[in-house]
Protein backbone atom coordinates (compact mmCIF):
# COMPACT_ATOMS: atom_id res chain seq x y z
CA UNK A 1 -103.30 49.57 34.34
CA UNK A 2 -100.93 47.54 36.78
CA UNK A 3 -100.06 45.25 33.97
CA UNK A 4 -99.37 47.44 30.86
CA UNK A 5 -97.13 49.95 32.37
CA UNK A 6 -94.03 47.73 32.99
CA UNK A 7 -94.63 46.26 29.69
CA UNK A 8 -94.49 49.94 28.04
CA UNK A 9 -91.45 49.89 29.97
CA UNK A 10 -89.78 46.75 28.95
CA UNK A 11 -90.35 47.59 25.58
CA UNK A 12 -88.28 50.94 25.72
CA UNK A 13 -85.28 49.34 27.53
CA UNK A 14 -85.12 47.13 24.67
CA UNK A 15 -84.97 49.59 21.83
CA UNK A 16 -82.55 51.35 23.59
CA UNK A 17 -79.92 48.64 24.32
CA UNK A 18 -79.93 48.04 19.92
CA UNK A 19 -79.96 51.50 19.83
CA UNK A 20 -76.84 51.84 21.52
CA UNK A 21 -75.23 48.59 19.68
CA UNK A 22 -75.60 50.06 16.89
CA UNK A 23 -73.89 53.26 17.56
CA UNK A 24 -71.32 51.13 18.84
CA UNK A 25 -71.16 48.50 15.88
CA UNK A 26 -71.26 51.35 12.85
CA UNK A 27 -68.33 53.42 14.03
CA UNK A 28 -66.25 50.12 14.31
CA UNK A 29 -67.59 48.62 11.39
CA UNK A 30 -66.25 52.02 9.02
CA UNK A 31 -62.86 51.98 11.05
CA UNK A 32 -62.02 47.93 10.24
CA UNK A 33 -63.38 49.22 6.43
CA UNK A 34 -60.85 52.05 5.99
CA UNK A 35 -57.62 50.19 7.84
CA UNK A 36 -58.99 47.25 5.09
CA UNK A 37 -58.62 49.79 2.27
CA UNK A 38 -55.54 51.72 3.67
CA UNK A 39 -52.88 49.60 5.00
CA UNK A 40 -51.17 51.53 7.40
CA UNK A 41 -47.34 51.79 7.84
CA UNK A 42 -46.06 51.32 11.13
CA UNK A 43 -44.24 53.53 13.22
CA UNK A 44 -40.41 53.73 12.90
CA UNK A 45 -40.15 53.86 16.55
CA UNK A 46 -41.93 50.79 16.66
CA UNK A 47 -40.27 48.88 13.94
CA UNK A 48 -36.74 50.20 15.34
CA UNK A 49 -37.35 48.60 18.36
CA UNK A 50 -38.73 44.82 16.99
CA UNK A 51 -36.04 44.88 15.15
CA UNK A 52 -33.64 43.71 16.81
CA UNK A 53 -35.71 41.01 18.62
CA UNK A 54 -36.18 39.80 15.47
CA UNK A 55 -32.33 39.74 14.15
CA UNK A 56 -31.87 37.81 17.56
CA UNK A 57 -34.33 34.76 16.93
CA UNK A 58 -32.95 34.79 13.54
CA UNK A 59 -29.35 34.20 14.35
CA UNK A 60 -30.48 31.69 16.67
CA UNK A 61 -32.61 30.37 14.46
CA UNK A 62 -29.26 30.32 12.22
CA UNK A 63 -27.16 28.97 15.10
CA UNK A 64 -29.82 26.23 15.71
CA UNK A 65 -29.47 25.30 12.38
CA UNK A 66 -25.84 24.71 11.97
CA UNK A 67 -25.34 23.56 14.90
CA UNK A 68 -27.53 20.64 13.83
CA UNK A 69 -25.86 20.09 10.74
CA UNK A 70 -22.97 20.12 12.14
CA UNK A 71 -23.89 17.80 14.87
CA UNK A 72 -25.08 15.41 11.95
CA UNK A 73 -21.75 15.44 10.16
CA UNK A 74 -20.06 14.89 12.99
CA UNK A 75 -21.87 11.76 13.45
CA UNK A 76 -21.29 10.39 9.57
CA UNK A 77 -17.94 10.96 10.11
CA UNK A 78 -17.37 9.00 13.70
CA UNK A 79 -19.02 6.31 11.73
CA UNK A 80 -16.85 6.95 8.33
CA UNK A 81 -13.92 6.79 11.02
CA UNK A 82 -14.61 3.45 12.90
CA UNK A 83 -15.09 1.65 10.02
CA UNK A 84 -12.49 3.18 8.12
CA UNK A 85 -10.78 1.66 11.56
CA UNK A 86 -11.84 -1.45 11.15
CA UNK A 87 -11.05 -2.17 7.66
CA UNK A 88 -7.20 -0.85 8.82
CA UNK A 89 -7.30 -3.25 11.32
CA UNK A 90 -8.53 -6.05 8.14
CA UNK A 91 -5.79 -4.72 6.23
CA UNK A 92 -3.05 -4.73 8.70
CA UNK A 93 -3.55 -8.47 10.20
CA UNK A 94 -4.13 -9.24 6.26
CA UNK A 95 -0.76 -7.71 5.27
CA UNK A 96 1.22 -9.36 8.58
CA UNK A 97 0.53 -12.78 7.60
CA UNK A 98 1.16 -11.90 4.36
CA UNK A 99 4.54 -10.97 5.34
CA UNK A 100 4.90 -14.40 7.47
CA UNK A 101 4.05 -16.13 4.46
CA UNK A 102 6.82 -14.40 2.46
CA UNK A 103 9.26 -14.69 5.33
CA UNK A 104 8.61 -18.28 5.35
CA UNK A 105 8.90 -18.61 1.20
CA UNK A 106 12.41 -16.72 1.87
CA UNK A 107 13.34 -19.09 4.78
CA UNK A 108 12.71 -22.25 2.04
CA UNK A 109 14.57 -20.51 -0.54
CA UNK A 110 17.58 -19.70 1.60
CA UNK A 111 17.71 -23.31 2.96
CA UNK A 112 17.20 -25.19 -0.38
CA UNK A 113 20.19 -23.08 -1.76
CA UNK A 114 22.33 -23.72 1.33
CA UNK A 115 21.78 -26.53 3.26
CA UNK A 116 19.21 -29.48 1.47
CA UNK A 117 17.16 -29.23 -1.09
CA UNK A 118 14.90 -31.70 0.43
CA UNK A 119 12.52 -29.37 2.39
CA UNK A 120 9.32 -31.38 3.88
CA UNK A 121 7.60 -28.14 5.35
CA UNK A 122 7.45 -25.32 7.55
CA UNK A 123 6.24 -25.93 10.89
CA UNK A 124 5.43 -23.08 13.65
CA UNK A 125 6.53 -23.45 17.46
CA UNK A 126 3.40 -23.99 19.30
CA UNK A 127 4.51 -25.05 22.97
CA UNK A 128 8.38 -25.40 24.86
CA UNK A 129 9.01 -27.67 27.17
CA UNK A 130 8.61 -25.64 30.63
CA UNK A 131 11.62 -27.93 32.24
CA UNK A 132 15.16 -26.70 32.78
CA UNK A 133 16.23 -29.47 32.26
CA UNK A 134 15.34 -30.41 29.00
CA UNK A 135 14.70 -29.01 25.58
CA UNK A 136 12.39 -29.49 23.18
CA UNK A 137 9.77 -28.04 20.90
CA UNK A 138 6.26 -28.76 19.64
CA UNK A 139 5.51 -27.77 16.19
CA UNK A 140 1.60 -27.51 14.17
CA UNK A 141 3.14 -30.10 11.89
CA UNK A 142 2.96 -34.14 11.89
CA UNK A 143 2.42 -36.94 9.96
CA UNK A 144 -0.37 -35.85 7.76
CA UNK A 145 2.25 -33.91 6.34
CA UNK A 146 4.61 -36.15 5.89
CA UNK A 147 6.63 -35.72 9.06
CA UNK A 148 8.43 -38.58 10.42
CA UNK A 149 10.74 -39.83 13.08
CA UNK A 150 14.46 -38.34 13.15
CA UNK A 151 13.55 -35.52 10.04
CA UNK A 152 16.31 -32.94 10.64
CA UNK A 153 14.84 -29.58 11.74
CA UNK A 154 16.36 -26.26 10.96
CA UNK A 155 16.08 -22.16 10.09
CA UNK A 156 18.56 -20.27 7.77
CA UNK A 157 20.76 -19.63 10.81
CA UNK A 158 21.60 -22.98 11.47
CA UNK A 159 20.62 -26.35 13.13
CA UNK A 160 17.46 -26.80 15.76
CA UNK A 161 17.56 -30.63 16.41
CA UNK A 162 15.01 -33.57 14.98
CA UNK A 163 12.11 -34.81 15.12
CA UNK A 164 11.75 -37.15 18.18
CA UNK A 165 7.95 -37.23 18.42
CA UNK A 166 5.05 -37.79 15.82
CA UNK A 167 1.15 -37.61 16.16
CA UNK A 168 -0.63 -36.74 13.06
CA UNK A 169 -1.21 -33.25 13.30
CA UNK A 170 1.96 -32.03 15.61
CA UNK A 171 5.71 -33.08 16.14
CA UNK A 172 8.24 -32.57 19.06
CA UNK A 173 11.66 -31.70 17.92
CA UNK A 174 14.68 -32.25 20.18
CA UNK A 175 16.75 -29.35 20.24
CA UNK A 176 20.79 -29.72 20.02
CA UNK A 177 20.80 -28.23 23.46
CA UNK A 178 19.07 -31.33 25.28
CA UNK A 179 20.73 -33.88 27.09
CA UNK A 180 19.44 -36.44 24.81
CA UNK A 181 20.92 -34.97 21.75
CA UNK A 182 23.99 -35.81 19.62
CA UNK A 183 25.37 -34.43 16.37
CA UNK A 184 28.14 -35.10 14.55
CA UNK A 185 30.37 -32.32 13.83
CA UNK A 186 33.50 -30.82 11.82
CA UNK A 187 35.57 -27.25 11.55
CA UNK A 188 33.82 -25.40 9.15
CA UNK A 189 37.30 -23.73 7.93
CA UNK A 190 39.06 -26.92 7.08
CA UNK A 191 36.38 -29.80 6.58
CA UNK A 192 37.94 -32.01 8.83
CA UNK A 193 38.37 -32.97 12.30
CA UNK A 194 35.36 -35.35 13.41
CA UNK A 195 33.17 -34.80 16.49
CA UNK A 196 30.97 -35.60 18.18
CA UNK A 197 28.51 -32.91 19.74
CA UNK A 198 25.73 -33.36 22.65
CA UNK A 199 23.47 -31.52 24.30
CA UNK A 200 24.52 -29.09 27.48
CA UNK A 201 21.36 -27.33 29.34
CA UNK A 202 20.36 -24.94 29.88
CA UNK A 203 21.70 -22.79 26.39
CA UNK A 204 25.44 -25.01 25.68
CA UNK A 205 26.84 -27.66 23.76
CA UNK A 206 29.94 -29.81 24.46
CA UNK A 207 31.75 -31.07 21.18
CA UNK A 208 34.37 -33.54 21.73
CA UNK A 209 37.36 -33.87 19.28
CA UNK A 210 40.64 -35.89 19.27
CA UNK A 211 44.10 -35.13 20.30
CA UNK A 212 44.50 -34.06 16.46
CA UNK A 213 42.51 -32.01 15.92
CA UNK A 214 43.18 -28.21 16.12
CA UNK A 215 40.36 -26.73 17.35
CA UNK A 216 40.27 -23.52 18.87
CA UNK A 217 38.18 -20.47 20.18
CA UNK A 218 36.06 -18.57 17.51
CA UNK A 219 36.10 -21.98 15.23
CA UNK A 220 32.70 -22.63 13.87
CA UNK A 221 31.41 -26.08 13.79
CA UNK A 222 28.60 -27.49 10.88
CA UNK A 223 27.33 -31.03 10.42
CA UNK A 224 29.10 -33.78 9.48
CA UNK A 225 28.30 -37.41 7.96
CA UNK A 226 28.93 -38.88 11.50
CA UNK A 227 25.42 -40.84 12.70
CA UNK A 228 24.19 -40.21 8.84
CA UNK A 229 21.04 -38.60 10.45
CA UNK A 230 21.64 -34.82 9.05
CA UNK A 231 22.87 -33.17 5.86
CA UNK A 232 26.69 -31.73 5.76
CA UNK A 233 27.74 -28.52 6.59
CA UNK A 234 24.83 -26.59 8.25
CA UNK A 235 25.84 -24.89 11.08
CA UNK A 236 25.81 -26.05 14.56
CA UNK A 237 27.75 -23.50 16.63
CA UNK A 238 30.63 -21.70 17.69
CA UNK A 239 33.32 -22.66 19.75
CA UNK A 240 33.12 -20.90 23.00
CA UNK A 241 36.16 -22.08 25.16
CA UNK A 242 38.29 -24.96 24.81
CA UNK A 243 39.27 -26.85 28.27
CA UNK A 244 41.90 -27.51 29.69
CA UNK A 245 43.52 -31.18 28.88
CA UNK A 246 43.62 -33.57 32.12
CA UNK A 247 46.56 -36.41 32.40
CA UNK A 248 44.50 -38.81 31.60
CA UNK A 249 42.28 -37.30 28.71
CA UNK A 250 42.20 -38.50 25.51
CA UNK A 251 39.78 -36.30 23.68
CA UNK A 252 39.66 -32.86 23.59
CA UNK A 253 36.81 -31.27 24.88
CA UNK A 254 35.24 -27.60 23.95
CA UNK A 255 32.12 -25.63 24.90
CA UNK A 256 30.17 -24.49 22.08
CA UNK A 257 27.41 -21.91 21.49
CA UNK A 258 24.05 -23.13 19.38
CA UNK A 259 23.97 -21.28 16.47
CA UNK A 260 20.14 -20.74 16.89
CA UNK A 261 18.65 -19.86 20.03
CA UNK A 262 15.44 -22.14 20.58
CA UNK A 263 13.91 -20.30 22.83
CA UNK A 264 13.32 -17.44 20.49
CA UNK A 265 12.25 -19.23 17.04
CA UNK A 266 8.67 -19.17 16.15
CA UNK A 267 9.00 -21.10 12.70
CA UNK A 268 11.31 -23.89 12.05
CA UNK A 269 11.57 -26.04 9.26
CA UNK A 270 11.34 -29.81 8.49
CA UNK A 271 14.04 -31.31 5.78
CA UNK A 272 13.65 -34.90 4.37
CA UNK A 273 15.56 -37.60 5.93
CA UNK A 274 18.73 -38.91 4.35
């Protein structure tokens, strides 16, 4: 009797837990059927107030977007720009030697027509002597190209000197204004009246004439045929200031200012010797 009464009992608590499931289970079971069915509309109320939460995350979604986009153009175009840049930069160092080359074709021309036509080459400046004393200028041109000792050097404005100096790939021309030089001169305005010019430092020549010869401030002074080293009639200078005669003189002696100004050319260049 012990045994089957809390089996009786067991059995009963059973039934009545599924019992109660199920009255649990249908009701919920008919409700999920008829929302299925009916779809219902939500509130106004409700939808008034999402949406504005959802115009926000869609303008940001918006913003987000552009923003990248924009952020990726950007980028193309700092790239576009540096090597649109770069290819400037090509073009400009392109175009300036271009317009050293043409400068240098002009400076030819210009000499052929007015002082030799026996042009050897063009040679740029590449070193100055750093004394006071003395001066004279290396070019990038030598005997590989047909440079050779005592070649008259010059630029459309006048006279530089000569060649002194020849390796094979460089030259050093001695410029009118150093001690060592000499160059024979004339008046440009009458051909005549022989001198004899030489080098002054730092930036002067002295020119010596004779007794004869009227020579006076503002005269300008070209090449002669004295010491047959240069062609006739380029330009040497200008006569600065004529000095006083002493008892005993018998030349006349004058100051004159170089036509070119060494210390300023970059390309000079190289006639044939006579």
């Amino acid at each position: 009797m012990s045994l089957q009464g809390p089996r009786r009992f067991q059995k009963q608590s059973t039934a009545q837990v599924w019992g109660r499931a199920a009255l649990l289970y249908l009701p919920l079971l008919a409700l999920s059927m008829v929302a299925t069915r009916f779809q219902l509309v939500a509130p106004l109320a409700l939808t008034s107030g999402i949406q504005p939460v959802t115009s926000a995350f869609l303008i940001a979604e918006q913003n987000l977007t552009h923003a990248y986009t924009t952020l990726a153009e950007d980028r193309d175009l700092s790239r576009r720009y540096y090597e649109l840049r770069r290819q400037n930069d090509v073009l400009r160092q392109t175009n300036e030697l271009l317009q050293r080359e043409v400068a240098r074709l002009r400076q030819v021309t210009q000499i052929t027509a007015t002082q030799a036509p026996s042009v050897v080459g063009i040679g740029q400046v590449t070193a100055v002597d750093p004394s006071p004393l003395l001066s004279r200028l290396t070019i990038n041109k030598g005997a590989a190209q047909g440079l050779r000792l005592r070649m008259p050097v010059t630029v459309p404005a006048g006279l530089v000197g000569q060649v002194v100096e020849v390796s094979s790939g460089s030259a050093v021309v001695l410029s009118l204004v150093d001690p060592e030089s000499r160059v024979g001169v004339t008046l440009a305005r009458n051909k005549g009246g022989r001198g004899l010019a030489f080098g002054t430092p730092p930036d002067r020549m002295k020119a010596q004439f004779s007794l004869g010869v009227d020579v006076k401030v503002g005269d300008e002074l070209v090449t002669s045929s004295l010491g047959g080293v240069f062609p006739v009639g380029i330009k040497v200078g200008t006569v600065e200031r004529v000095l006083p005669l002493g008892p005993n003189d018998v030349n006349r002696v004058v100051i004159v200012r170089p036509a070119v100004d060494v210390n300023v050319v970059e390309d000079v260049t190289v006639l044939g010797g006579l």
